[in-house]
Protein backbone atom coordinates (compact mmCIF):
# COMPACT_ATOMS: atom_id res chain seq x y z
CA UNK A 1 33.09 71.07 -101.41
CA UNK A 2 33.83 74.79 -101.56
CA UNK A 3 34.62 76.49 -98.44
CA UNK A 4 33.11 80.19 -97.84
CA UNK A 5 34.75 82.24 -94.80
CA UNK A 6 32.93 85.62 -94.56
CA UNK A 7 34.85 88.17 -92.17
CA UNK A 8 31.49 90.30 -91.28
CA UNK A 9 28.12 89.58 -91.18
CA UNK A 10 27.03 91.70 -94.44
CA UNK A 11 29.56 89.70 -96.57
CA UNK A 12 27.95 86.35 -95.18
CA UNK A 13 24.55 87.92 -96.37
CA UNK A 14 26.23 88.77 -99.90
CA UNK A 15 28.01 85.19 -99.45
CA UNK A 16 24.64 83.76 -99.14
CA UNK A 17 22.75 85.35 -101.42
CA UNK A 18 25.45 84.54 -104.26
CA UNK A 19 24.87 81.09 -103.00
CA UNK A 20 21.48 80.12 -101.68
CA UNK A 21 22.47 76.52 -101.01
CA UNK A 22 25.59 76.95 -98.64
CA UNK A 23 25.65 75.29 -95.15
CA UNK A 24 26.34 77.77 -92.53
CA UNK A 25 29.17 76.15 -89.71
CA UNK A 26 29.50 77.73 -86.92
CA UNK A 27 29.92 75.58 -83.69
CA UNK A 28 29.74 72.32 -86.75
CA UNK A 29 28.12 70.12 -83.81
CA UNK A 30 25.12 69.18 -85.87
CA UNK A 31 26.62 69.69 -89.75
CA UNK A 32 30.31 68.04 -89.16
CA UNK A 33 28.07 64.60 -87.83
CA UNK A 34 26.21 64.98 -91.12
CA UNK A 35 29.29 65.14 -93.14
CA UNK A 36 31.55 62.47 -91.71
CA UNK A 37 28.74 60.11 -92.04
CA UNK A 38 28.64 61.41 -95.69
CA UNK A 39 24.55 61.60 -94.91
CA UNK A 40 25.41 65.60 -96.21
CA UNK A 41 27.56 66.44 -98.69
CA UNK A 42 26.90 70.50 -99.43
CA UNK A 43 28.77 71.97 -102.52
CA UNK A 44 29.41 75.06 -99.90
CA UNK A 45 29.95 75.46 -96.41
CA UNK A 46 29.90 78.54 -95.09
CA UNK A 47 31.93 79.25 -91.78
CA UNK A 48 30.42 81.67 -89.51
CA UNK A 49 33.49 82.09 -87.06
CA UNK A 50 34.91 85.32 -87.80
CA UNK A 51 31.83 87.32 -86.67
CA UNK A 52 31.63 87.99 -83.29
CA UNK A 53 28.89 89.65 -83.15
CA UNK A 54 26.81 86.41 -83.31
CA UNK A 55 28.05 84.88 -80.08
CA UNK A 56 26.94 88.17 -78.31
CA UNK A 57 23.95 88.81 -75.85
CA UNK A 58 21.94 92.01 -75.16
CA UNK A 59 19.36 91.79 -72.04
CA UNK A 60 16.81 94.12 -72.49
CA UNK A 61 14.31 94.91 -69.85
CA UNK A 62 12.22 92.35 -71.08
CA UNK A 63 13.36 90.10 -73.47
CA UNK A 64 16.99 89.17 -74.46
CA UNK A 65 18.67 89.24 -77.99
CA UNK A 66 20.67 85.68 -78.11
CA UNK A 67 22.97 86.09 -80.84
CA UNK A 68 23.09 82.67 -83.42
CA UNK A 69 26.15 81.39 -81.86
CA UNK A 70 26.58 82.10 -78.36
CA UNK A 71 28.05 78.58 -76.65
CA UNK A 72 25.20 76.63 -74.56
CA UNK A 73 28.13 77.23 -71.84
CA UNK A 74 27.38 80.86 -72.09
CA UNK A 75 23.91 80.78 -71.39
CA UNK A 76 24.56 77.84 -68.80
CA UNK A 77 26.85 80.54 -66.75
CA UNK A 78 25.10 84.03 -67.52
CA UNK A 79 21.49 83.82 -68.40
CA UNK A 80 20.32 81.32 -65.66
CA UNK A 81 18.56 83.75 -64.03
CA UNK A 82 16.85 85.37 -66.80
CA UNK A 83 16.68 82.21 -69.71
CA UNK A 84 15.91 79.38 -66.94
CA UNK A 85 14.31 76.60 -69.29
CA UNK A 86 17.04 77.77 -72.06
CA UNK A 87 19.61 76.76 -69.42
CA UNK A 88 18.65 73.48 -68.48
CA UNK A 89 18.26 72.43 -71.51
CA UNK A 90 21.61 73.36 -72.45
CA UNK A 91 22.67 71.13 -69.25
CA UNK A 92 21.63 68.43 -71.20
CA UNK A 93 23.49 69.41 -74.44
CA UNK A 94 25.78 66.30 -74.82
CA UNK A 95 29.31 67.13 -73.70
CA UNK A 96 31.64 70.16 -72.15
CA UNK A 97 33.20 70.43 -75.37
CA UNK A 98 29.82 70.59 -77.52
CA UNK A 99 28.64 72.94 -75.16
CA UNK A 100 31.91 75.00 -75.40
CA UNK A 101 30.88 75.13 -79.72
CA UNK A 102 27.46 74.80 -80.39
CA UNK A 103 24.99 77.15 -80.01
CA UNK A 104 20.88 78.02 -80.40
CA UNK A 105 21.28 79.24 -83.85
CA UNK A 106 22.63 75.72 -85.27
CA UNK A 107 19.63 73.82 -83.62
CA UNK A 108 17.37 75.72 -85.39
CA UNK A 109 19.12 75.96 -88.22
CA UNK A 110 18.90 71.92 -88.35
CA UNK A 111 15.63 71.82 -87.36
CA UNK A 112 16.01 68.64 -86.09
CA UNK A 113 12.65 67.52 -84.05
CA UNK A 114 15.44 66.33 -81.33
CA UNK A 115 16.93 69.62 -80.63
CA UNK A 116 17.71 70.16 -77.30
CA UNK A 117 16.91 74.08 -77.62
CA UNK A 118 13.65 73.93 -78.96
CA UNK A 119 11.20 72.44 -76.39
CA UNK A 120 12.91 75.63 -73.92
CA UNK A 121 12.40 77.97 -77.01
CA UNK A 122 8.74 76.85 -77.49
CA UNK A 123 8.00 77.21 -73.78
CA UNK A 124 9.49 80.82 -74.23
CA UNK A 125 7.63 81.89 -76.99
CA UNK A 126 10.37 82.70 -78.69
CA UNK A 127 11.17 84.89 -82.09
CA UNK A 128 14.07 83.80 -84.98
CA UNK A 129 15.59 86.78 -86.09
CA UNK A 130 16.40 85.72 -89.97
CA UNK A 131 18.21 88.42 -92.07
CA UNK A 132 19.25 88.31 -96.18
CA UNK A 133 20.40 91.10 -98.32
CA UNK A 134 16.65 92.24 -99.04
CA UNK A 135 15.95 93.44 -94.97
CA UNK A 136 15.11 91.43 -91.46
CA UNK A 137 12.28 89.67 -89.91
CA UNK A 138 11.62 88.05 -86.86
CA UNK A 139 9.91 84.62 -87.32
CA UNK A 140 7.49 83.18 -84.32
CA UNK A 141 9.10 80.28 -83.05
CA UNK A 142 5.80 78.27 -84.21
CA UNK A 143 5.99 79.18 -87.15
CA UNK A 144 9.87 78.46 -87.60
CA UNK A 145 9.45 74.74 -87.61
CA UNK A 146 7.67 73.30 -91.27
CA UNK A 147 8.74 69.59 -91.44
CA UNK A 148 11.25 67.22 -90.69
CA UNK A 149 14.63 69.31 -90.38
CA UNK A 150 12.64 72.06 -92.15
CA UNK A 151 12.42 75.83 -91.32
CA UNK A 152 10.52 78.35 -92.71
CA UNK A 153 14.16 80.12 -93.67
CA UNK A 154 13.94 81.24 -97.09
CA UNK A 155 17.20 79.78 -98.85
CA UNK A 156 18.94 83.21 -99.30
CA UNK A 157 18.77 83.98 -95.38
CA UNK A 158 20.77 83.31 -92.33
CA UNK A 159 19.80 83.29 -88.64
CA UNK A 160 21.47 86.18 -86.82
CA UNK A 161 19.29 86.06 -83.27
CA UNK A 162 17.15 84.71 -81.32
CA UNK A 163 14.61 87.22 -78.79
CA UNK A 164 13.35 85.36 -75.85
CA UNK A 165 11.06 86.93 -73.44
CA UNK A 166 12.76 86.82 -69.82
CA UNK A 167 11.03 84.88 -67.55
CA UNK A 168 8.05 85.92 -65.37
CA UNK A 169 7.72 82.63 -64.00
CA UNK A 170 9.30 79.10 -63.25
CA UNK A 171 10.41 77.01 -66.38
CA UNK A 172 11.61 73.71 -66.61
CA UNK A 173 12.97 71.28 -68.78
CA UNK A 174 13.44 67.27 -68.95
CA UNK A 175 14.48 64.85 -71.07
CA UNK A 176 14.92 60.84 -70.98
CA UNK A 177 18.05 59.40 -73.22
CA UNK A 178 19.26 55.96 -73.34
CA UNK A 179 22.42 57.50 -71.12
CA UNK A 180 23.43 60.21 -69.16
CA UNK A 181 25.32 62.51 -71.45
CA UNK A 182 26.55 62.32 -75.51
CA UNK A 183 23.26 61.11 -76.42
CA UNK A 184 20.04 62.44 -78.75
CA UNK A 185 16.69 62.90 -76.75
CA UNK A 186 14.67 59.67 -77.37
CA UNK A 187 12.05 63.05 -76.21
CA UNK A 188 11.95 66.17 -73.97
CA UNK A 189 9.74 68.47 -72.91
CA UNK A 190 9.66 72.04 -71.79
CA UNK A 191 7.51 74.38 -69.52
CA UNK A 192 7.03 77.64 -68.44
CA UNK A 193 4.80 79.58 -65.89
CA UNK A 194 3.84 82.86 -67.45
CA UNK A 195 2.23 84.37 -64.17
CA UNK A 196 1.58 87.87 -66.25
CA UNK A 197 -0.33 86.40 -69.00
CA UNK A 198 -1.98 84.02 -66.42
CA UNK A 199 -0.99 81.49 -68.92
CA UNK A 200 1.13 78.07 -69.45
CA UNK A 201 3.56 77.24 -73.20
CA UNK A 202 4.66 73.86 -73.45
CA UNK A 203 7.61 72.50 -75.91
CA UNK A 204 7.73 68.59 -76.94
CA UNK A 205 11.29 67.40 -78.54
CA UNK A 206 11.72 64.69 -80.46
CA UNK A 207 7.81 62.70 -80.36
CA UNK A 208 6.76 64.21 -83.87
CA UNK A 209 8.12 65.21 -86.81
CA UNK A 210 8.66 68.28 -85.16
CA UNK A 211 9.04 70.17 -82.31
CA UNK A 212 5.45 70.77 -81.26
CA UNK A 213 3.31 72.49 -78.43
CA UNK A 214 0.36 70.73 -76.51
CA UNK A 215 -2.08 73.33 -77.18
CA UNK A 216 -5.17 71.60 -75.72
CA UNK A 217 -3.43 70.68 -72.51
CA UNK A 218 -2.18 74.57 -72.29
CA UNK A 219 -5.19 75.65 -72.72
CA UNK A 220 -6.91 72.77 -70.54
CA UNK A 221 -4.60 74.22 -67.83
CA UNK A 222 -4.99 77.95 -68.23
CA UNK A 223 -8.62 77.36 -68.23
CA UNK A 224 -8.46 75.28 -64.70
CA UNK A 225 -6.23 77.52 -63.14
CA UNK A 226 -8.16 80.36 -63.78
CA UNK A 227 -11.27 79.01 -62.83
CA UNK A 228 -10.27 77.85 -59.66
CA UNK A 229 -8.89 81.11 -59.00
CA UNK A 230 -5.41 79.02 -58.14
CA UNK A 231 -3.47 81.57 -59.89
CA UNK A 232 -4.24 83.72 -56.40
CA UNK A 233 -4.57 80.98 -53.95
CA UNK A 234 -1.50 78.80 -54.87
CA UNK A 235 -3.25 75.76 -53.95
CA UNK A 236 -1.88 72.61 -54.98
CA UNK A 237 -2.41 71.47 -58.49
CA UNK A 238 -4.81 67.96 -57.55
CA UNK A 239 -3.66 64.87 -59.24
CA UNK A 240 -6.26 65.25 -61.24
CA UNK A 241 -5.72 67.95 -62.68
CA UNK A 242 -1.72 66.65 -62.95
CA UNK A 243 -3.06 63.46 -64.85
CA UNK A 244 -5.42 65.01 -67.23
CA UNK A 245 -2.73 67.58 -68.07
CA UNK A 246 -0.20 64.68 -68.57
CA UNK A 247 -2.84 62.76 -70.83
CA UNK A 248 -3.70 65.74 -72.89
CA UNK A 249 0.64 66.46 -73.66
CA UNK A 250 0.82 63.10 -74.51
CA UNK A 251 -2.07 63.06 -76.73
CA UNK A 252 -0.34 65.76 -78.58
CA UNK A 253 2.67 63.38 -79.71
CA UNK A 254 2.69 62.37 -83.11
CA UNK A 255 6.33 59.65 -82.46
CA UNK A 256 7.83 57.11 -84.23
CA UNK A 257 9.37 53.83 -83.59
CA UNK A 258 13.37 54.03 -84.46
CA UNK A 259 16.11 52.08 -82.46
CA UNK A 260 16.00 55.09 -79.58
CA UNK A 261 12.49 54.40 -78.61
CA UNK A 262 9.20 53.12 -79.60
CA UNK A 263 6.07 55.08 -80.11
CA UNK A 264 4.35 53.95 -77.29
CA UNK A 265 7.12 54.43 -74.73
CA UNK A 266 8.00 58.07 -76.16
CA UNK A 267 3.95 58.68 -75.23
CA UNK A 268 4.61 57.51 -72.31
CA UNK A 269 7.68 59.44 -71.53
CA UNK A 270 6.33 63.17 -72.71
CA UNK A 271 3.00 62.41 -69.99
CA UNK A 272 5.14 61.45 -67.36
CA UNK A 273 8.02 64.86 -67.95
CA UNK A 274 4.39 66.82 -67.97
CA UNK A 275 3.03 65.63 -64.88
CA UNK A 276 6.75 66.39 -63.20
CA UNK A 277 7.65 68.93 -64.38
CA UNK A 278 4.00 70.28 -63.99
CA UNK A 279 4.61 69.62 -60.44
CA UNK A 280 7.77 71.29 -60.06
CA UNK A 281 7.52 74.61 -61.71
CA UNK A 282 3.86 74.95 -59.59
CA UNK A 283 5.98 74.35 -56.53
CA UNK A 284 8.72 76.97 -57.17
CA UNK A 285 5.34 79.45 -58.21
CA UNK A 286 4.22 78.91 -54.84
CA UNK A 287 7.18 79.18 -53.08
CA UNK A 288 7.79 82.44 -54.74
CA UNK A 289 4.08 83.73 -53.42
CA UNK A 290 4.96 82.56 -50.42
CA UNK A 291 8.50 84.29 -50.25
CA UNK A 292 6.62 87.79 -51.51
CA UNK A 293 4.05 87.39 -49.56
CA UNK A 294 6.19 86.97 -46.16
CA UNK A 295 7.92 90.21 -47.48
CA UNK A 296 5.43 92.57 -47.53
């Protein structure tokens, strides 16, 4: 195994063009597990550390430019506010240390349909920023995912960003594990509120083969909010309403049995995180009404 240590980012392009099939490392949380299980041996691993510029952050007025290796501790401590669903997920990111090394840009570079990252990422609607010698291109985050721990990189390309809309709502995040911490999700789920678009995103982590949206219960949703005018109200969500919403995210799993989980409890799992998390993120909408309303 040949090791490649670019010191900018346009000799890790040239790097990778020269050699289509080298692992990038940059964090290692994901690829070093791969290795020393010898489930991965690469002819070339490429090590990302010496540019800085990819554990950088720009906040824009409304989105912000996560650069490929900013630490999950980063975004924990300085993007709460504007990243909220990002940042609980990265709560749940195994250990201090992990969180101190890895960052978005090696989730999605493994592709792995237990990321932590990419339920929050879904949720977002977030954009891969993907970059080779012949230009850049942002990638929709549903499009990014193509199979099991596949992207739609093309092999000469490395991820340099990701853009995340700020939020304009509440977003949340949950997932179960078979313990507290150092553990893969057995499955997770994110949410967001987009208030402005009158409309709800969803993310489901590992209950497919990969990470995956429930478009009929979004759209089941944005159809019953609007309809009962609830957007304006605030009324409580009914149960109802909480259930079928629940049903329909679990009806969008596609899981497997393995020795985290079965099937059936994974199901399970994803309609219960809806209906909760459902609940919460409605809650902190209409406590925010509430708040601006009593203001003016």
């Amino acid at each position: 195994m040949d090791f490649l240590r670019p010191a900018s980012w346009e000799e890790a392009l040239a790097a990778k063009a020269e050699h289509p099939a080298a692992v990038p490392i940059a964090g290692g949380t994901d690829v070093m597990v791969e290795i020393n299980f010898d489930h991965r041996r690469p002819e070339y691993l490429m090590d990302l550390n010496r540019i800085r510029d990819l554990e950088e952050w720009e906040v824009g007025a409304d989105s912000v430019r996560l650069g490929a290796s900013v630490p999950y501790s980063r975004i924990m401590e300085h993007l709460r506010a504007e990243l909220p669903g990002l940042a609980l997920a990265a709560h749940t990111v195994a250990s201090p240390q992990i969180r101190n090394r890895g960052g978005v840009g090696g989730n999605l570079g493994t592709a792995s349909p237990a990321g932590d990252a990419h339920p929050a990422l879904l949720a977002a609607g977030a954009e891969v920023e993907a970059e080779s010698v012949r230009g850049s291109r942002r990638i929709p985050i549903d499009a990014f995912y193509t199979g099991v721990k596949r992207n739609a990189l093309a092999p000469d390309e490395l991820i340099r960003a990701v853009h995340i809309r700020k939020a304009d709502g509440p977003q949340q995040f949950s997932k179960v594990g078979t313990r507290n911490a150092m553990v893969i999700a057995v499955c997770a789920f994110g949410l967001a509120l987009h208030p402005e678009t009158r409309t709800v995103r969803t993310g489901i982590g590992s209950a497919a083969p990969t990470p995956v949206r429930a478009r009929a219960a979004e759209e089941f949703l944005d159809a019953a909010l609007e309809e009962g005018g609830v957007w304006d109200s605030g009324k409580v969500i009914t149960p109802s309403l909480a259930k079928r919403f629940a049903d329909l995210c679990a009806a969008a799993c596609n899981p497997i049995d393995d020795v985290r989980g079965t099937a059936g409890y994974r199901r399970h799992a994803v309609g219960v995180m809806a209906r909760r998390t459902l609940t919460w993120t409605w809650e902190s909408y209409r406590g925010a009404r509430r708040t601006t309303e009593g203001a003016a």
